[in-house]
Protein backbone atom coordinates (compact mmCIF):
# COMPACT_ATOMS: atom_id res chain seq x y z
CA UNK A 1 73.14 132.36 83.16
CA UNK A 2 74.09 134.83 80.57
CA UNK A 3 77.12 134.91 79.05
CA UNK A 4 78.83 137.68 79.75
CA UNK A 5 82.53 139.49 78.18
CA UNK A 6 84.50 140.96 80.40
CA UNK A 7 86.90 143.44 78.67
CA UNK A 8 89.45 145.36 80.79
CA UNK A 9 91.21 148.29 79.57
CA UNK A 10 93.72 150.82 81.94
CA UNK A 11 92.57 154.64 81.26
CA UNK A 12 93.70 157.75 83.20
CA UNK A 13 90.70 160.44 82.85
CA UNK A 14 91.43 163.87 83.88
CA UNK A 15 88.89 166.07 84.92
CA UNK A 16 88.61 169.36 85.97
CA UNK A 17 87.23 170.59 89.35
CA UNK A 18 84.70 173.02 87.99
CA UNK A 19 81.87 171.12 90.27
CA UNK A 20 79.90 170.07 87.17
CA UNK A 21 82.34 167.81 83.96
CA UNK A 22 80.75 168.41 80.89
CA UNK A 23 80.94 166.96 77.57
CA UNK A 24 82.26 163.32 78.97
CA UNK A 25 80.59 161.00 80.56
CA UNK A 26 80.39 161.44 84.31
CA UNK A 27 80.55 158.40 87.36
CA UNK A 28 77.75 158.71 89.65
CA UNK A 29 77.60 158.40 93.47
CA UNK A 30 76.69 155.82 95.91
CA UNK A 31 76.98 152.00 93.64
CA UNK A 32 80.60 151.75 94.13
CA UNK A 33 81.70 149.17 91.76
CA UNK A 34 78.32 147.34 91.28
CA UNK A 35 77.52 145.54 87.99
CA UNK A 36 74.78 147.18 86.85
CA UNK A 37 72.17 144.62 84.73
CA UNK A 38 69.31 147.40 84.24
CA UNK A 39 66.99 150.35 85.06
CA UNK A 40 63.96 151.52 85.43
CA UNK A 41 62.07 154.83 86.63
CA UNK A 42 58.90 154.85 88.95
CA UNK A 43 56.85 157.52 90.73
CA UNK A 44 59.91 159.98 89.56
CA UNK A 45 62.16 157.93 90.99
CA UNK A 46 65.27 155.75 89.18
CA UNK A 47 65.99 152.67 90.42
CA UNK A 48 68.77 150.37 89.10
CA UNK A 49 69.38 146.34 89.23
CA UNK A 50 72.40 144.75 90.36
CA UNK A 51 74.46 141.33 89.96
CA UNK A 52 75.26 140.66 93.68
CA UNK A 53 74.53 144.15 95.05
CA UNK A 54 70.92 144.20 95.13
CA UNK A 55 68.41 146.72 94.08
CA UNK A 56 70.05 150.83 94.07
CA UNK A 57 67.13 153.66 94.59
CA UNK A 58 68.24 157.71 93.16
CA UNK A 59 65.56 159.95 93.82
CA UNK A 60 67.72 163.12 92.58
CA UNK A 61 67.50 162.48 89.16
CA UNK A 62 71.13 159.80 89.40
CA UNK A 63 73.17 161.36 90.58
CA UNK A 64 73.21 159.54 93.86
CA UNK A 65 72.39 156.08 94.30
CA UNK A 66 71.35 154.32 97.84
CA UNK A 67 71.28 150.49 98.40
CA UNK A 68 67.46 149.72 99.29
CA UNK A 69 65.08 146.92 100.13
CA UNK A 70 67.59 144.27 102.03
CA UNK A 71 65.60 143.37 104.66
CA UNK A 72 63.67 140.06 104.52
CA UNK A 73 60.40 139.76 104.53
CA UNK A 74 59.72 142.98 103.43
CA UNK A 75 62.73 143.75 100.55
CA UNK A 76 64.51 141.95 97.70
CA UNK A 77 66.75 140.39 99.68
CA UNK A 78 67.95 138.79 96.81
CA UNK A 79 71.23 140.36 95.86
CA UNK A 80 71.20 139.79 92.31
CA UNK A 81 68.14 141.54 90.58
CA UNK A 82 68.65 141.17 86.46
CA UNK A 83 65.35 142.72 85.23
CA UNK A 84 63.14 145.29 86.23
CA UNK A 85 59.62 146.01 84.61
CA UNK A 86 56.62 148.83 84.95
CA UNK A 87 53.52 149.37 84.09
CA UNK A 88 50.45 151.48 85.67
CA UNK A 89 49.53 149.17 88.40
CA UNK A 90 52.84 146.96 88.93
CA UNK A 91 56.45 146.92 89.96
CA UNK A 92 58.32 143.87 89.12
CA UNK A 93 61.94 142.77 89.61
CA UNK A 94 63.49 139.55 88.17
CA UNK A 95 66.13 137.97 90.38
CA UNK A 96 68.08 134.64 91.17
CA UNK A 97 65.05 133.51 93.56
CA UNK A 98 61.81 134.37 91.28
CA UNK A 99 59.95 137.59 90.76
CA UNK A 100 59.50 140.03 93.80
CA UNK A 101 56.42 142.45 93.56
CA UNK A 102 55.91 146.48 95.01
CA UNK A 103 52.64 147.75 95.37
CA UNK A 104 54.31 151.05 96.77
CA UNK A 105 56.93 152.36 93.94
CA UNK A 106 59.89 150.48 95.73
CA UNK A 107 58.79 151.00 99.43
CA UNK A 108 58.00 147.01 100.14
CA UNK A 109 58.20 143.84 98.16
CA UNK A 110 56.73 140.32 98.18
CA UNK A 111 58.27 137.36 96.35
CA UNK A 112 55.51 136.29 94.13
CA UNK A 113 56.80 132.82 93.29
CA UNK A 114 53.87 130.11 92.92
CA UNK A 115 54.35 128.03 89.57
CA UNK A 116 57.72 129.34 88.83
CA UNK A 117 60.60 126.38 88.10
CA UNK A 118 62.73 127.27 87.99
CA UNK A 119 62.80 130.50 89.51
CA UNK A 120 65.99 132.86 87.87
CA UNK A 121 64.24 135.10 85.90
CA UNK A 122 66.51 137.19 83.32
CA UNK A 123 63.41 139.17 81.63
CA UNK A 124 60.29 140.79 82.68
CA UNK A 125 57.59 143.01 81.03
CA UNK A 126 54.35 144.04 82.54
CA UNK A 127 51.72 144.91 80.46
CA UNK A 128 48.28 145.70 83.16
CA UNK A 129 47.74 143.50 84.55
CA UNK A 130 49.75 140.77 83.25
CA UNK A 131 53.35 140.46 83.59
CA UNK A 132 55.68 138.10 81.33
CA UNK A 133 58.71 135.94 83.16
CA UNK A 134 61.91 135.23 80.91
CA UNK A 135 63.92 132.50 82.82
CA UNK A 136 66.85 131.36 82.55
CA UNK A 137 66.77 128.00 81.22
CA UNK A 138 62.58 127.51 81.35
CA UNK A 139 61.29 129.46 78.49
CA UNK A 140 58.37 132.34 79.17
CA UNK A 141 55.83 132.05 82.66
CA UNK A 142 53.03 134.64 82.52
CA UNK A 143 50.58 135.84 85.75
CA UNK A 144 47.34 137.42 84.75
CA UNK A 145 46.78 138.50 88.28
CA UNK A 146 49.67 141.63 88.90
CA UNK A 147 52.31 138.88 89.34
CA UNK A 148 51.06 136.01 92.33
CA UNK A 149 50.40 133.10 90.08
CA UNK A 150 52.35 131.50 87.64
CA UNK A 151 51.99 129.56 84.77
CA UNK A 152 53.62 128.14 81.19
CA UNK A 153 53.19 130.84 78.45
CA UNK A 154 51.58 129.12 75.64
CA UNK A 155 53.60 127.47 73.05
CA UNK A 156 56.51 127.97 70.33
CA UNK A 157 58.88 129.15 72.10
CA UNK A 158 60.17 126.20 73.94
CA UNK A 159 62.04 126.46 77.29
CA UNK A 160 65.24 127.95 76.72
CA UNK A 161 67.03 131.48 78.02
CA UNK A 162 64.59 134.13 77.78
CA UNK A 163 66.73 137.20 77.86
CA UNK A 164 65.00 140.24 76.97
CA UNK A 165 61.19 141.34 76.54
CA UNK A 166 60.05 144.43 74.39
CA UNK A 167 56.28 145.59 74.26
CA UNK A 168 55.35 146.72 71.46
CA UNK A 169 51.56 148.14 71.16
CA UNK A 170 49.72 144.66 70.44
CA UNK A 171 52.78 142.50 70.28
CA UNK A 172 55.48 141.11 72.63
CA UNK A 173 59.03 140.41 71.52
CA UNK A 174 61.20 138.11 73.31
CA UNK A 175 65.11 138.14 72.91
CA UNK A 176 65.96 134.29 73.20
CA UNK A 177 69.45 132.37 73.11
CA UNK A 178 67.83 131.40 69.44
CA UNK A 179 66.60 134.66 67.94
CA UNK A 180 63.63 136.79 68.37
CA UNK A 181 59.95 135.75 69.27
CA UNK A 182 56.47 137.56 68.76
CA UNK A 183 53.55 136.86 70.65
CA UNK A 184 50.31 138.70 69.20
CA UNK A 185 47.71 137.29 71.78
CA UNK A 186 49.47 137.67 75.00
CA UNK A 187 51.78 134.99 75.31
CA UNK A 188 48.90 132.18 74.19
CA UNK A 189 51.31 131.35 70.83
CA UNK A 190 54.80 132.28 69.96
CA UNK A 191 56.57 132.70 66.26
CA UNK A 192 59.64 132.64 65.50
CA UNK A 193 60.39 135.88 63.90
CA UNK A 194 62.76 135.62 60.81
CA UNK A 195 65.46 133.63 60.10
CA UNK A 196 68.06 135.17 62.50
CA UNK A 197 69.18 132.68 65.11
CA UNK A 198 72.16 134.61 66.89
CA UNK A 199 71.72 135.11 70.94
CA UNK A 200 69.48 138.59 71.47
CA UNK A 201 70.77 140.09 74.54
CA UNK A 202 68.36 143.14 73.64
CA UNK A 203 65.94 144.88 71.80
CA UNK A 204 64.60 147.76 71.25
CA UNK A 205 62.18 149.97 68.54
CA UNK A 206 62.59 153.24 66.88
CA UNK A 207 59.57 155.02 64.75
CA UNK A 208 61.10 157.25 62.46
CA UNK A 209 60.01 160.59 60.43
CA UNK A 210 57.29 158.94 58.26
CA UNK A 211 55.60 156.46 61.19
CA UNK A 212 57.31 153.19 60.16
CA UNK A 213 58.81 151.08 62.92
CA UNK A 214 62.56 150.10 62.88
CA UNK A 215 63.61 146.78 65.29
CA UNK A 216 66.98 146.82 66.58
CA UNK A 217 68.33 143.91 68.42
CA UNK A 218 71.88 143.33 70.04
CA UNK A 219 73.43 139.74 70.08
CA UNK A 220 76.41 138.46 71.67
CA UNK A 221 78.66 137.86 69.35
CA UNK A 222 77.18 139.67 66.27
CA UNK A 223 76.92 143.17 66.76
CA UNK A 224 73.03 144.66 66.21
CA UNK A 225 70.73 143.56 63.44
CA UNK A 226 67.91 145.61 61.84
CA UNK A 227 64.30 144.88 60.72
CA UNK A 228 62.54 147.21 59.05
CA UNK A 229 59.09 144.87 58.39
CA UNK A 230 58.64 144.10 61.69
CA UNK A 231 60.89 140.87 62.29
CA UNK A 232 60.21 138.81 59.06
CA UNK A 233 63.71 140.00 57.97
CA UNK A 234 66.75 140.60 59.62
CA UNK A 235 70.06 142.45 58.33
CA UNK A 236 72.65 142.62 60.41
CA UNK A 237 74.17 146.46 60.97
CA UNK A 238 77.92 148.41 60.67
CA UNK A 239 78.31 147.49 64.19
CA UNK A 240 79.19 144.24 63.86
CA UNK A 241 81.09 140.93 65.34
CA UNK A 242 80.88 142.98 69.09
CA UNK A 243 78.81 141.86 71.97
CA UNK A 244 76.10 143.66 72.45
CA UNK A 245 74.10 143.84 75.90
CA UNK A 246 71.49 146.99 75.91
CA UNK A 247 69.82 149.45 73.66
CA UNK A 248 68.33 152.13 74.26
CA UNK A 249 66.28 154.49 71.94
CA UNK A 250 66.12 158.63 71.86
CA UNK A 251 64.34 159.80 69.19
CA UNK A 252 66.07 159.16 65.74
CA UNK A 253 69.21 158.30 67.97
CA UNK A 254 69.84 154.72 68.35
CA UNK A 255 72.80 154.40 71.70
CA UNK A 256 74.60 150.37 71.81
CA UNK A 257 75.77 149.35 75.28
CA UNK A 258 78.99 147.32 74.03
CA UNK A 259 81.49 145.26 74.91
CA UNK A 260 83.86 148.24 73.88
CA UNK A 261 81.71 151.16 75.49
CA UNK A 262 78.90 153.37 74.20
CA UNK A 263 77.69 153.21 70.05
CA UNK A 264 75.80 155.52 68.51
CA UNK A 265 73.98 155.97 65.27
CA UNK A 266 71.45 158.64 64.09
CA UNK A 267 71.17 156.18 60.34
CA UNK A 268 69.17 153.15 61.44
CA UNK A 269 72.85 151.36 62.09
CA UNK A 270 74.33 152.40 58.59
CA UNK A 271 77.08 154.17 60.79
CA UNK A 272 77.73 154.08 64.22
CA UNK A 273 80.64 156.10 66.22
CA UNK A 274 82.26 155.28 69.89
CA UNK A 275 81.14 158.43 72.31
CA UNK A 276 83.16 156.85 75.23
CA UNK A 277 84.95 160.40 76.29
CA UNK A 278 85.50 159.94 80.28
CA UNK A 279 84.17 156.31 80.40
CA UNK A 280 86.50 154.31 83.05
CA UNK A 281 84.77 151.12 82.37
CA UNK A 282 83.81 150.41 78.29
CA UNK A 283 81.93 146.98 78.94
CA UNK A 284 78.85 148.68 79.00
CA UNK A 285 76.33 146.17 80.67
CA UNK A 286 72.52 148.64 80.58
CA UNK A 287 71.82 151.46 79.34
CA UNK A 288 68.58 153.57 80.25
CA UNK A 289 67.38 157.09 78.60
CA UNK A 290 65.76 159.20 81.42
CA UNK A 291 64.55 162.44 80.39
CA UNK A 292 67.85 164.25 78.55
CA UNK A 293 70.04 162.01 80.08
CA UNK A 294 71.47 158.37 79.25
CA UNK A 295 72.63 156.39 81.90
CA UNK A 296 74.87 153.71 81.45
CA UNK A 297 75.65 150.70 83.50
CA UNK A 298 78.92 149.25 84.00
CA UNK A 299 80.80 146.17 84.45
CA UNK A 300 82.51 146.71 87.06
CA UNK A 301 82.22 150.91 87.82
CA UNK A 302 78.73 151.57 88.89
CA UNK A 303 76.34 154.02 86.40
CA UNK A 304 77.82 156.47 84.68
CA UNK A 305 75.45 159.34 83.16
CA UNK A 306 75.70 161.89 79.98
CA UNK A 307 73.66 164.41 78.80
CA UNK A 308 72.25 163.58 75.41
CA UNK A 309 72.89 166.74 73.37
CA UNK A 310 76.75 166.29 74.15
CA UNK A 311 76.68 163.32 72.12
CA UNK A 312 73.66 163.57 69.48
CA UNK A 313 75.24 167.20 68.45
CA UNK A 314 78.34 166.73 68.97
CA UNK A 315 79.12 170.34 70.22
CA UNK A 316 81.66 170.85 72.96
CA UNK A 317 80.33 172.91 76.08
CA UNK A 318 83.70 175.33 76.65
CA UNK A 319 87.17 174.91 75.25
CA UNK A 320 88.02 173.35 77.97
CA UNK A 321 86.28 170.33 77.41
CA UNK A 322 87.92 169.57 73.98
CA UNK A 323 90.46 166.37 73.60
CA UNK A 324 93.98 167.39 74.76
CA UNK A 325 95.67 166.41 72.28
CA UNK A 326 95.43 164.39 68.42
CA UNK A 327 94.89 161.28 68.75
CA UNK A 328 94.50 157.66 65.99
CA UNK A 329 92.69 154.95 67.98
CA UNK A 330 93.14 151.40 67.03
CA UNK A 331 90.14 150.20 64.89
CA UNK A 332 87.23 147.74 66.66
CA UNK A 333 86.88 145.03 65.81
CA UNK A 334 90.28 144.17 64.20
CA UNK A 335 90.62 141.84 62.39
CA UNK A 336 87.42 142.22 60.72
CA UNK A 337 84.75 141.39 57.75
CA UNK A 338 83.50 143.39 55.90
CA UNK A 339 83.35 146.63 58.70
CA UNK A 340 85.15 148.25 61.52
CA UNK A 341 84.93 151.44 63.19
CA UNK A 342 87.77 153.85 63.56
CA UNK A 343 87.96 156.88 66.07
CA UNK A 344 90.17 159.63 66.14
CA UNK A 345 90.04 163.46 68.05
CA UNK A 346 91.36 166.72 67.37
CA UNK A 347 91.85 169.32 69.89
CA UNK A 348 91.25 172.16 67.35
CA UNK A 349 89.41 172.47 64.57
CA UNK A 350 91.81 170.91 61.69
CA UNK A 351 92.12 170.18 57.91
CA UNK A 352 91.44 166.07 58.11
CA UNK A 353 92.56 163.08 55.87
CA UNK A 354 92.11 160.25 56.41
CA UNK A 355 93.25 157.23 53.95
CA UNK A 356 93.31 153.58 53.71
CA UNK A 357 96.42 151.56 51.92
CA UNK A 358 97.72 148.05 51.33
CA UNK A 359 101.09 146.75 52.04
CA UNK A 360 102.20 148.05 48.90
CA UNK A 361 101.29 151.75 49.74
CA UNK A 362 98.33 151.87 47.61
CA UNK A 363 96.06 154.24 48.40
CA UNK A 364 92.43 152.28 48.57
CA UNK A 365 89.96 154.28 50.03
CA UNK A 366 89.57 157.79 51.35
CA UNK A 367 87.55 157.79 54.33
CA UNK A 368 87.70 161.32 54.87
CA UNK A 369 88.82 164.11 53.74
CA UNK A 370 87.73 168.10 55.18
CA UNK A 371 87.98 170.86 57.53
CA UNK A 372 86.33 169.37 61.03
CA UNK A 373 85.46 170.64 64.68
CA UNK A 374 87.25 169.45 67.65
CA UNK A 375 86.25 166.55 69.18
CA UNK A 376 85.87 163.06 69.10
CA UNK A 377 85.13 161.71 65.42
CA UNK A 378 83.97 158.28 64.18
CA UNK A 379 83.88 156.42 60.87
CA UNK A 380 82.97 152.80 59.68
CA UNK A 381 85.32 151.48 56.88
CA UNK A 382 83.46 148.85 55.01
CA UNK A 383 85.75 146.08 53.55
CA UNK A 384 84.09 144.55 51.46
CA UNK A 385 85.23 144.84 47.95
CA UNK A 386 88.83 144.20 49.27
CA UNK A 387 90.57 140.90 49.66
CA UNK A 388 91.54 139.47 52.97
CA UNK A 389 94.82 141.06 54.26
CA UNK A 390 97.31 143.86 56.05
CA UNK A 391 96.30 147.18 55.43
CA UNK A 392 97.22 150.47 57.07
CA UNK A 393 95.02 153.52 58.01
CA UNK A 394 97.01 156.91 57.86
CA UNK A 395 95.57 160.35 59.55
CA UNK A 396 96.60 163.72 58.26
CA UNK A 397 95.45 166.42 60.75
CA UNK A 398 97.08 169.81 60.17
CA UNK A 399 100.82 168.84 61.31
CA UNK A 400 99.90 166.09 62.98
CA UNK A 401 100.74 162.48 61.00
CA UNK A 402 99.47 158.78 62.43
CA UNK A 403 99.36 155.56 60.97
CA UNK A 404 97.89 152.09 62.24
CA UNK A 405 97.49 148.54 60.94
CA UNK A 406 93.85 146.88 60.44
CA UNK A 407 93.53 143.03 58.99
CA UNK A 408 90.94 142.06 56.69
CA UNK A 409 89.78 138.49 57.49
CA UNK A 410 87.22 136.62 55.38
């Protein structure tokens, strides 16, 4: 199976009764405290995979989730469902007992098993009317007939944990326990694309302003890498030394399900800031962009859902809504090499410095330094050029005075 991180963190989130939170992320109704593997959206409907809870069905948009297709014969009865996959003709969900097929957006499912060993499937993607099986343990099965007959997909890829799938026009990636794959003739042949060989939990593609495609994939231990040639090279991101379980693209916004909450970066991964505000549970396990919303499954919390504009402009709704109060947050990850991420908010709009020193209380870097909005703010220090060691990061926000220790560790 997977492995998995399991971070636990106390927070007390205050929120006012106005009937709608805004500018935080809000819980939604009806999953209880389900871990929440992934999503997907059919016939106008979201529906939502669980480890040991089965398969959740919203049909008003998430923000109320119902517990569907239990019954045997005729439902996943199958508690834990770790993939989902659409296309126009299929409905497919991955689970601990094989692949389980709707004809009727949700209504009815078959287990469509024959050829399958064995038969936990982490991964899915349909693509017409073939649909691609990542197992756990048993490399890639494809069915060229909507999903009733199984078989070996081709070779090069060997039979190890098949995590994630991304379809990509022509081409279909596969996040392995040893890097990504690329299949350009349906699953006949895999190759090995670059030299990366972390554990891809995820993937995912951006096309930015000029048509070119960017490749993002999240690891385990390693943070996200980057490929901007489509896989032949591999640089790993800002957002580093983390585990990292979803993506999930919205235009030139790129969002990081974490092992310490909710990522985002509008750079291609040069920078990437925490947008956790109201977030109960930061191991972030799926995340899903429906419409203007991202949803964001949760350890141990249920989904959790945010409008995108709170996050991608950073503008606060009403006053209301700003931080209470300054506040430094301890740097992730710490120690570190060469980058971490520190996060900091200001109730009012404030004069801001922020500095870097070593023990000897030399100033070494100025990370910022001007007149900001309230909010929550984010910024990657890059170590680099500076030997292993203590330092200590000092805020400066109108009367307000902070400092915190970071270690350097190459």
């Amino acid at each position: 199976m997977r492995k998995r991180y399991l971070l636990l963190i106390t927070m007390t989130v205050i929120l006012i009764n106005t009937g709608e939170t805004l500018a935080q992320w809000v819980q939604t109704n009806g999953t209880g405290q389900a871990y929440i593997e992934c999503f997907a959206s059919v016939g106008g409907d979201l529906f939502a995979g669980s480890y040991g809870g089965g398969l959740f069905e919203s049909t008003d948009g998430g923000a109320n989730w119902t517990q569907v297709n239990s019954n045997w014969g005729t439902g996943i009865w199958n508690g834990y469902v770790y993939s989902l996959a659409v296309s126009s003709t299929q409905f497919v969900a991955g689970t601990d007992v094989g692949v389980f097929r709707s004809s009727d957006t949700g209504a009815n499912w078959t287990l469509t098993n024959t050829g399958v060993q064995p038969a936990i499937v982490l991964a899915l993607a349909a693509v017409g009317s073939n649909v691609f099986a990542g197992t756990y343990g048993s490399g890639v099965y494809v069915a060229n007939d909507s999903g009733f007959n199984w078989s070996s997909a081709g070779s090069g890829i060997g039979n190890g944990d098949i995590n994630t799938f991304l379809v990509l026009g022509t081409e279909i990636l596969a996040g392995t326990g040893a890097g990504v794959y690329i299949s350009a003739d349906d699953g006949a042949t895999w190759n090995k694309a670059g030299s990366m060989g972390a554990i891809v939990q995820t993937i995912a593609a951006k096309i930015n302003g000029t048509g070119e495609t960017r490749l993002f994939a999240g690891t385990l231990n390693n943070g996200v890498y980057l490929s901007t040639d489509g896989g032949s090279d591999w640089t790993q991101t800002t957002l580093s030394d983390i585990g990292v379980f979803s993506l999930a693209v919205s235009g030139s916004d790129v969002f990081a399900g974490t092992a310490n909450g909710v990522f985002l970066s509008s750079d291609d991964g040069t920078s990437w800031r925490q947008v956790n505000t109201g977030l109960a549970d930061t191991s972030v396990q799926s995340l899903f962009v429906s419409g203007a919303t991202l949803f964001a499954g949760t350890y141990e919390a249920g989904i959790w859902k945010r409008p995108l504009s709170e996050m991608i402009t950073a503008v606060k709704s009403a006053p209301g809504d700003y931080p209470k109060g300054f506040a430094l947050s301890q740097n992730y990850p710490n120690p570190f090499n060469p980058s971490t991420v520190i996060t900091y908010e200001l109730p009012v709009r404030s004069d801001v410095t922020l500095k870097v020193y070593d023990v000897l209380g030399r100033e070494v870097r100025i990370l910022v330094n001007g007149n900001q909005n309230a909010g929550e703010h984010s910024v990657t220090f890059d170590g680099s050029n500076l030997p292993s060691g203590v330092y200590f990061y000092r805020i400066r926000a109108g009367t307000y005075f902070e400092t915190r220790k970071l270690t350097i560790l190459k």
